[in-house]
PDB file of N, CA and C in Angstrom:
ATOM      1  N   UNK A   1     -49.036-237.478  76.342  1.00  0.00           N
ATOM      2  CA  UNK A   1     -47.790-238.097  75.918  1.00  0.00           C
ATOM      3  C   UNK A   1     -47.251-237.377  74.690  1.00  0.00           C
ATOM      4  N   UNK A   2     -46.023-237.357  74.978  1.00  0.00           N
ATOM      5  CA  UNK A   2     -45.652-236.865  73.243  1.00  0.00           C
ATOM      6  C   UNK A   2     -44.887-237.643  72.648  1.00  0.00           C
ATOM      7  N   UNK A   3     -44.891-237.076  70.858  1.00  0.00           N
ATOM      8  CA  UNK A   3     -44.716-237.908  69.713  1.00  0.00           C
ATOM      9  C   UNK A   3     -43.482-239.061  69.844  1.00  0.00           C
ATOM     10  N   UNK A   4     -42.228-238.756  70.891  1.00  0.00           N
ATOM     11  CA  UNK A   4     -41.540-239.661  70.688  1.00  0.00           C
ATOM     12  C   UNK A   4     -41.957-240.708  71.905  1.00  0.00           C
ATOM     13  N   UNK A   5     -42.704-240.279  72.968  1.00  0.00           N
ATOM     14  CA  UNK A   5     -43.246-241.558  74.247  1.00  0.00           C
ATOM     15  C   UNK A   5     -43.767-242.795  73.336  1.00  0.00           C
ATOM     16  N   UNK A   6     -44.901-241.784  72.736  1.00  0.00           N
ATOM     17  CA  UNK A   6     -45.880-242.804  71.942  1.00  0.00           C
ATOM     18  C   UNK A   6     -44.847-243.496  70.672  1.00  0.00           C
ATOM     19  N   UNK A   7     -44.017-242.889  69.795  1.00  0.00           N
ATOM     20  CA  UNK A   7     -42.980-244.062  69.118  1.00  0.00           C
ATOM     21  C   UNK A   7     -42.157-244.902  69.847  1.00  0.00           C
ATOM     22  N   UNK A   8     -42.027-244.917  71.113  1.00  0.00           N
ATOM     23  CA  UNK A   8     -41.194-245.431  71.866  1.00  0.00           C
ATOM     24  C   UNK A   8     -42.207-246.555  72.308  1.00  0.00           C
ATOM     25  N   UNK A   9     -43.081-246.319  72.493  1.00  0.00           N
ATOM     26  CA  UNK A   9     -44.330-247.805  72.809  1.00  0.00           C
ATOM     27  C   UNK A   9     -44.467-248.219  72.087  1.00  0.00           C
ATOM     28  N   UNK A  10     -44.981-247.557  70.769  1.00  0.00           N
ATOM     29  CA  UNK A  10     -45.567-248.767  69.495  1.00  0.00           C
ATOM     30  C   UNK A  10     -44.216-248.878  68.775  1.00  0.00           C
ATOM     31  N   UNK A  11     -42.748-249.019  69.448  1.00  0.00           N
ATOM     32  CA  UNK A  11     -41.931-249.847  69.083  1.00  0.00           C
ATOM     33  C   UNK A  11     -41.354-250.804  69.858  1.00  0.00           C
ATOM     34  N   UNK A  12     -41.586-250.574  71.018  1.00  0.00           N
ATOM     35  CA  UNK A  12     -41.981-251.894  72.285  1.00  0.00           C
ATOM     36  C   UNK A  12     -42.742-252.830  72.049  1.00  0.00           C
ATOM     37  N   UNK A  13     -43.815-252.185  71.569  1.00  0.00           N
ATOM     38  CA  UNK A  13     -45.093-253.324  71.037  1.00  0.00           C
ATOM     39  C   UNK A  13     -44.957-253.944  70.310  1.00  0.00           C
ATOM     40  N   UNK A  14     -44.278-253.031  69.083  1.00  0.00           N
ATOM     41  CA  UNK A  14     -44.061-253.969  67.888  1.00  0.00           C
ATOM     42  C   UNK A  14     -42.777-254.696  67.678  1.00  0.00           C
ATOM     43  N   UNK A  15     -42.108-254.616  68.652  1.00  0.00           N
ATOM     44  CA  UNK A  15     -40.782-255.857  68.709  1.00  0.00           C
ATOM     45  C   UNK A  15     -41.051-256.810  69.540  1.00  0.00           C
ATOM     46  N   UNK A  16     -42.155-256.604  70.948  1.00  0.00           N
ATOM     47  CA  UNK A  16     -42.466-257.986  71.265  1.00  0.00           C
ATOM     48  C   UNK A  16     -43.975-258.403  70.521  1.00  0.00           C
ATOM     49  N   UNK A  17     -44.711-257.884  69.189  1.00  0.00           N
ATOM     50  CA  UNK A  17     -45.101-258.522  68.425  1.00  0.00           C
ATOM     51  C   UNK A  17     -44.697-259.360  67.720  1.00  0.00           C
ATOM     52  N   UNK A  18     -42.955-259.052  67.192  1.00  0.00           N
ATOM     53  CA  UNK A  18     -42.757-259.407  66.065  1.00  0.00           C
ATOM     54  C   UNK A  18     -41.478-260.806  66.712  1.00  0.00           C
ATOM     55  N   UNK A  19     -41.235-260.859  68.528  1.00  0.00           N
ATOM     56  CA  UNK A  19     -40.505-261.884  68.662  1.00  0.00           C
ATOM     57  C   UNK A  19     -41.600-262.909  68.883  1.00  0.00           C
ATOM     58  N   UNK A  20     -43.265-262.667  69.295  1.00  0.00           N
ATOM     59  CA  UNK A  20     -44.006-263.543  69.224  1.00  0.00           C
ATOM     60  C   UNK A  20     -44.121-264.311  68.170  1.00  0.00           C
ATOM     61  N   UNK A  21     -44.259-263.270  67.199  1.00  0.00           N
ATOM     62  CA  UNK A  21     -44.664-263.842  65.860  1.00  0.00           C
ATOM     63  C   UNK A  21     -43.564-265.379  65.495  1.00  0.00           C
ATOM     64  N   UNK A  22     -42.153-264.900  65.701  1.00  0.00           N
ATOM     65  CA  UNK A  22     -41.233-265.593  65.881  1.00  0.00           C
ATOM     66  C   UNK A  22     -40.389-267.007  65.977  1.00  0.00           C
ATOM     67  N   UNK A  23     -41.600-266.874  67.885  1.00  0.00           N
ATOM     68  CA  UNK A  23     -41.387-267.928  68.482  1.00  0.00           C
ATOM     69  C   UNK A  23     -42.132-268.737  68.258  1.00  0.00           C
ATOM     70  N   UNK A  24     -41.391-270.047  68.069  1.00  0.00           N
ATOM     71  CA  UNK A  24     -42.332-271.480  68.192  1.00  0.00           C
ATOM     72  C   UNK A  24     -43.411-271.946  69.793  1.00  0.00           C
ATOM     73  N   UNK A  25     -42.530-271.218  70.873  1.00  0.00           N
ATOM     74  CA  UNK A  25     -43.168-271.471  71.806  1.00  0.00           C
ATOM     75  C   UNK A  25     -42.699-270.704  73.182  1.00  0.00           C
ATOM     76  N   UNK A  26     -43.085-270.726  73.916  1.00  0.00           N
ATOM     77  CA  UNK A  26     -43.079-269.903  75.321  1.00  0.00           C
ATOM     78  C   UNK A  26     -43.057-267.965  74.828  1.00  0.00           C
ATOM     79  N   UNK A  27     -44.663-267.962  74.629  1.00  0.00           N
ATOM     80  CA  UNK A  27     -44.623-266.572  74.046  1.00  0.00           C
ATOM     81  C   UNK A  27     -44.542-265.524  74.640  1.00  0.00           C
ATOM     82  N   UNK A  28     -44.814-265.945  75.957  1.00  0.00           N
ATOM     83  CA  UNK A  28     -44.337-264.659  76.979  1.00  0.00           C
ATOM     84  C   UNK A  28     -43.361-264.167  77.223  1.00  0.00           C
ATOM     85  N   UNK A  29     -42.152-265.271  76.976  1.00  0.00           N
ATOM     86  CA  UNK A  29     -40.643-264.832  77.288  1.00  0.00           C
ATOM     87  C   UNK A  29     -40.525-264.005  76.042  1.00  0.00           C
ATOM     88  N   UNK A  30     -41.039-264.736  74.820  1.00  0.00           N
ATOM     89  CA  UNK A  30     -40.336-263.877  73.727  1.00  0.00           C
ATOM     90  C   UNK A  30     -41.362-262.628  73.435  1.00  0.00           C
ATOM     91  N   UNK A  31     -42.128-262.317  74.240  1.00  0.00           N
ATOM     92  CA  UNK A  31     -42.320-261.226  74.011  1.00  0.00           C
ATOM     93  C   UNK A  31     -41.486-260.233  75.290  1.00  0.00           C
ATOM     94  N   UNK A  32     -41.193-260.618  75.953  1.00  0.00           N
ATOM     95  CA  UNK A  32     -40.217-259.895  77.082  1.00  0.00           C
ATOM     96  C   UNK A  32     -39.223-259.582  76.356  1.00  0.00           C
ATOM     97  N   UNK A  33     -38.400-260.437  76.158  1.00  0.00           N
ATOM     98  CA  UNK A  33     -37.318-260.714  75.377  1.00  0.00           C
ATOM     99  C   UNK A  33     -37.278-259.212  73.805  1.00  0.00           C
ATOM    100  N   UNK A  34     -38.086-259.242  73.199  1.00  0.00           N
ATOM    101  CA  UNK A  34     -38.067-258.636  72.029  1.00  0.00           C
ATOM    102  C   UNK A  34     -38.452-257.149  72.779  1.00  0.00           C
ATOM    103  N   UNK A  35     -39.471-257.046  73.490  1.00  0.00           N
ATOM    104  CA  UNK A  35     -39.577-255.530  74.437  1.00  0.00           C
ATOM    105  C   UNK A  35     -38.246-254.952  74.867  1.00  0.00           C
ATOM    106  N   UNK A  36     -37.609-255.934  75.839  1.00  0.00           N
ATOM    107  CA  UNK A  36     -35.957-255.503  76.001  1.00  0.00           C
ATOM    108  C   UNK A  36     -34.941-255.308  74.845  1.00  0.00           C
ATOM    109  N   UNK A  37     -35.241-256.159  73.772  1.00  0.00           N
ATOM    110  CA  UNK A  37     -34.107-255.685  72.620  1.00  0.00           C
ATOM    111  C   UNK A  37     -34.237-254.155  72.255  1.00  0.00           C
ATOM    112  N   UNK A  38     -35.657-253.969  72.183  1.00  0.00           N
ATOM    113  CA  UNK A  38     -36.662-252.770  71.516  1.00  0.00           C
ATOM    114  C   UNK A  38     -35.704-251.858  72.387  1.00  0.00           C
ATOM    115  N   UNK A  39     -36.012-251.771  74.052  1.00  0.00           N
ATOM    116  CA  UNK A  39     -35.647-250.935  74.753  1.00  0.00           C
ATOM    117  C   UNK A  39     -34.398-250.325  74.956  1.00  0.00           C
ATOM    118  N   UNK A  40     -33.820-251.861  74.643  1.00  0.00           N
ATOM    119  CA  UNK A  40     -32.004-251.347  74.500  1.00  0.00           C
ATOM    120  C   UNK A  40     -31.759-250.525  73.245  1.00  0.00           C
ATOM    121  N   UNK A  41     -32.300-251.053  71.977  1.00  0.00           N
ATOM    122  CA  UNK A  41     -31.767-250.260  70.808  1.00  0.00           C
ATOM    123  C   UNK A  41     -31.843-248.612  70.913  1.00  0.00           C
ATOM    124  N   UNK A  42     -33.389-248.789  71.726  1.00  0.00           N
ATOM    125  CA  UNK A  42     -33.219-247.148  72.121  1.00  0.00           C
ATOM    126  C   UNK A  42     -32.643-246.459  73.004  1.00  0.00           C
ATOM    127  N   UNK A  43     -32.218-247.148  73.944  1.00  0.00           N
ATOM    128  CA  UNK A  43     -31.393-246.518  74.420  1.00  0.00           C
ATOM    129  C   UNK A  43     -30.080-245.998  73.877  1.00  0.00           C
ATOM    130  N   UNK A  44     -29.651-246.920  73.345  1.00  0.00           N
ATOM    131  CA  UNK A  44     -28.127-246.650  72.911  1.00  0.00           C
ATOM    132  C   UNK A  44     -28.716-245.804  71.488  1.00  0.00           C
ATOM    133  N   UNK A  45     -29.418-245.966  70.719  1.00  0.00           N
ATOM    134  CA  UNK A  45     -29.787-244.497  69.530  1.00  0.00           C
ATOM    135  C   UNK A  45     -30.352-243.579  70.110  1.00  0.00           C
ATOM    136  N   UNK A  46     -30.957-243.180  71.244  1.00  0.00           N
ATOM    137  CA  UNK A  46     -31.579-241.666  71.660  1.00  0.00           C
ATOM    138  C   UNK A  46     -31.027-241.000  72.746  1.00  0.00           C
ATOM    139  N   UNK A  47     -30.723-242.420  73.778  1.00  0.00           N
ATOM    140  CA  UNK A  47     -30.288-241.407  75.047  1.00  0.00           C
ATOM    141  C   UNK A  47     -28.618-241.564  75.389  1.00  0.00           C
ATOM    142  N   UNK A  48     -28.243-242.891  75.189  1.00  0.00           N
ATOM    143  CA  UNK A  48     -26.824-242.553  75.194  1.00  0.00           C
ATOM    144  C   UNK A  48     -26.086-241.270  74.575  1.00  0.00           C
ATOM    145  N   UNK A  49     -26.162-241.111  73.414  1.00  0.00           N
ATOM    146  CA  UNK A  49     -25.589-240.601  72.711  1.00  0.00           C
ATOM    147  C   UNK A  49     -25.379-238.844  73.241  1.00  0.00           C
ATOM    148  N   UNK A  50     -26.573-238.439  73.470  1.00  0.00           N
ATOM    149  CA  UNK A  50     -27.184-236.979  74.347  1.00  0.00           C
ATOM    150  C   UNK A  50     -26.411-237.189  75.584  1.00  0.00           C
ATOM    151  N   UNK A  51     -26.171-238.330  76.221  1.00  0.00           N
ATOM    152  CA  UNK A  51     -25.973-238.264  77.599  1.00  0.00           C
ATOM    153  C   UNK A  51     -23.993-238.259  77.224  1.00  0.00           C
ATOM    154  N   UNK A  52     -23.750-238.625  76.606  1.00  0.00           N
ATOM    155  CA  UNK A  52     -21.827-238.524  76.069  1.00  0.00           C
ATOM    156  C   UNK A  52     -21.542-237.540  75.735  1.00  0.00           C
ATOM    157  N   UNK A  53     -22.423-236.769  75.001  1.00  0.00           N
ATOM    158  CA  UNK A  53     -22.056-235.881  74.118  1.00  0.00           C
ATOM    159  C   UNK A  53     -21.251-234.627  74.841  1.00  0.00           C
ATOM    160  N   UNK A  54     -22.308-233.788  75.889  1.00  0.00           N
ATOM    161  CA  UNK A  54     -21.894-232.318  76.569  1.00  0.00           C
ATOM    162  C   UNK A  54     -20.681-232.734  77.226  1.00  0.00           C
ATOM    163  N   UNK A  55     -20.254-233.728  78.411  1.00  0.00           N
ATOM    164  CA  UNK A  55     -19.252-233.280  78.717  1.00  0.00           C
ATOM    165  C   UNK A  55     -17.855-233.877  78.264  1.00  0.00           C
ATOM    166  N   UNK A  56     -18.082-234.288  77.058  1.00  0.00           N
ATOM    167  CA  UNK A  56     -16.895-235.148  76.246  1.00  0.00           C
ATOM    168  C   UNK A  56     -16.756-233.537  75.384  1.00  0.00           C
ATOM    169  N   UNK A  57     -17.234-232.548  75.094  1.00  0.00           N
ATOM    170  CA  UNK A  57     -17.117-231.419  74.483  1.00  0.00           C
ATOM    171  C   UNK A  57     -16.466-230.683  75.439  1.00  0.00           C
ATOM    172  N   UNK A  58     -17.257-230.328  76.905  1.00  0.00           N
ATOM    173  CA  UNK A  58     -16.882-229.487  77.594  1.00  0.00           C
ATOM    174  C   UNK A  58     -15.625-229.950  78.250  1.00  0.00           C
ATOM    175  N   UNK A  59     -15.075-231.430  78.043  1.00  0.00           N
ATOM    176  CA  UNK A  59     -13.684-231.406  77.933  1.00  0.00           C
ATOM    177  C   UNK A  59     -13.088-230.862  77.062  1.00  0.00           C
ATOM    178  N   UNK A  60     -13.150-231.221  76.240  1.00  0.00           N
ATOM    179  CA  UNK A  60     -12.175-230.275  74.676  1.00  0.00           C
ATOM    180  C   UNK A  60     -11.849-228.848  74.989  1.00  0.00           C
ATOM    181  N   UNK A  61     -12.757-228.477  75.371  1.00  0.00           N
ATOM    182  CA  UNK A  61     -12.932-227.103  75.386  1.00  0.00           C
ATOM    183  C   UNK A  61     -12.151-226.524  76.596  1.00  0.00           C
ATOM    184  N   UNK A  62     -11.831-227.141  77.663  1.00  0.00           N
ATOM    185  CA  UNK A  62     -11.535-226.786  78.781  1.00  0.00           C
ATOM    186  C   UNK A  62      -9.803-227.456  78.534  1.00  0.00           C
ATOM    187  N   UNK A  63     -10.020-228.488  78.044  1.00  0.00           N
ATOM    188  CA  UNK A  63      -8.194-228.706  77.389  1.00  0.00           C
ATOM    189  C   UNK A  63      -7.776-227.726  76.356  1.00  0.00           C
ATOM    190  N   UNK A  64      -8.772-227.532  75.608  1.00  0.00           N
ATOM    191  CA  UNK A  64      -7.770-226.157  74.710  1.00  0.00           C
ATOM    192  C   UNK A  64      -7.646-225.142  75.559  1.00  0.00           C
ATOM    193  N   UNK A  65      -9.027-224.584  76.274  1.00  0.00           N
ATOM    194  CA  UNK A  65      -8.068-223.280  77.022  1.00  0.00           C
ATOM    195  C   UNK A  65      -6.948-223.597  78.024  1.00  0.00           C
ATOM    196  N   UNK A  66      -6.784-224.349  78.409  1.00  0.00           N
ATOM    197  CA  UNK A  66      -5.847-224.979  79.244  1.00  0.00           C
ATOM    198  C   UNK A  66      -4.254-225.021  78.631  1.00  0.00           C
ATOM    199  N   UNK A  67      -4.417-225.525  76.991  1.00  0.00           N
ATOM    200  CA  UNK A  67      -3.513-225.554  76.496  1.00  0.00           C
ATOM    201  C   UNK A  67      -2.873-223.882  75.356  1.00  0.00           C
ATOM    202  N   UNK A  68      -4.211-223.234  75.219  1.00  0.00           N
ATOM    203  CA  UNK A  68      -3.988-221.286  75.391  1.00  0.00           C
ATOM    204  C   UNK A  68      -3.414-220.869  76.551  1.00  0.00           C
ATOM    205  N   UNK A  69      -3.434-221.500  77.378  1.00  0.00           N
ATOM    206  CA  UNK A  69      -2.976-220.855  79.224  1.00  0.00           C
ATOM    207  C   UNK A  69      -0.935-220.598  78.869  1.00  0.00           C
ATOM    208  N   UNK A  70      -0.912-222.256  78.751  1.00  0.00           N
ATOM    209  CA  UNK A  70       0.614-222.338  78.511  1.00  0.00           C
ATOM    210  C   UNK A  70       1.382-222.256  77.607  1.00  0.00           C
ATOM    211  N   UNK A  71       1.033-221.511  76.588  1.00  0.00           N
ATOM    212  CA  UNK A  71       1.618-220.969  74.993  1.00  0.00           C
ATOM    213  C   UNK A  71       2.224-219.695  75.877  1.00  0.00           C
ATOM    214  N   UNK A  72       3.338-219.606  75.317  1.00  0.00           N
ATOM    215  CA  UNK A  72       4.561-218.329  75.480  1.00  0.00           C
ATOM    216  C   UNK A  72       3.606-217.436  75.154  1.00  0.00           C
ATOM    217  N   UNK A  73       3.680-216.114  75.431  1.00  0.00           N
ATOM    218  CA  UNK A  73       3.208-214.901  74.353  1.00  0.00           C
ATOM    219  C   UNK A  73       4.630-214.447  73.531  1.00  0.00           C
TER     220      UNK A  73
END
């Protein structure tokens, strides 16, 4: 496994540790519950962001030459 798999578990772990810790009662949900928050946050901080990025650029890039095409000389 590498360094970010293994931060990516022992921060799974430790958010449905810390909704156990939490809850007054039904500790299984809230440890589901806090695993999925865990999972979402990372998603949207590691992989969204990588996954928007290239072709929101390789638009730009393809509208400026586009817009070099139709400039007078």
């Amino acid at each position: 496994m590498t360094r970010k798999t293994k931060a990516f578990w022992f921060s799974v772990a430790l958010g449905a540790l810390i909704a156990v810790a939490v809850a007054e009662e039904n500790w299984p949900m809230a440890a589901i519950a806090g695993a999925a928050i865990v999972v979402t946050l990372w998603i949207f901080v590691h992989a969204y962001p990588r996954d928007l990025a290239p072709p929101a650029d390789r638009r730009h890039e393809n509208t400026l030459r586009r817009k070099a095409g139709l400039k007078p000389h």
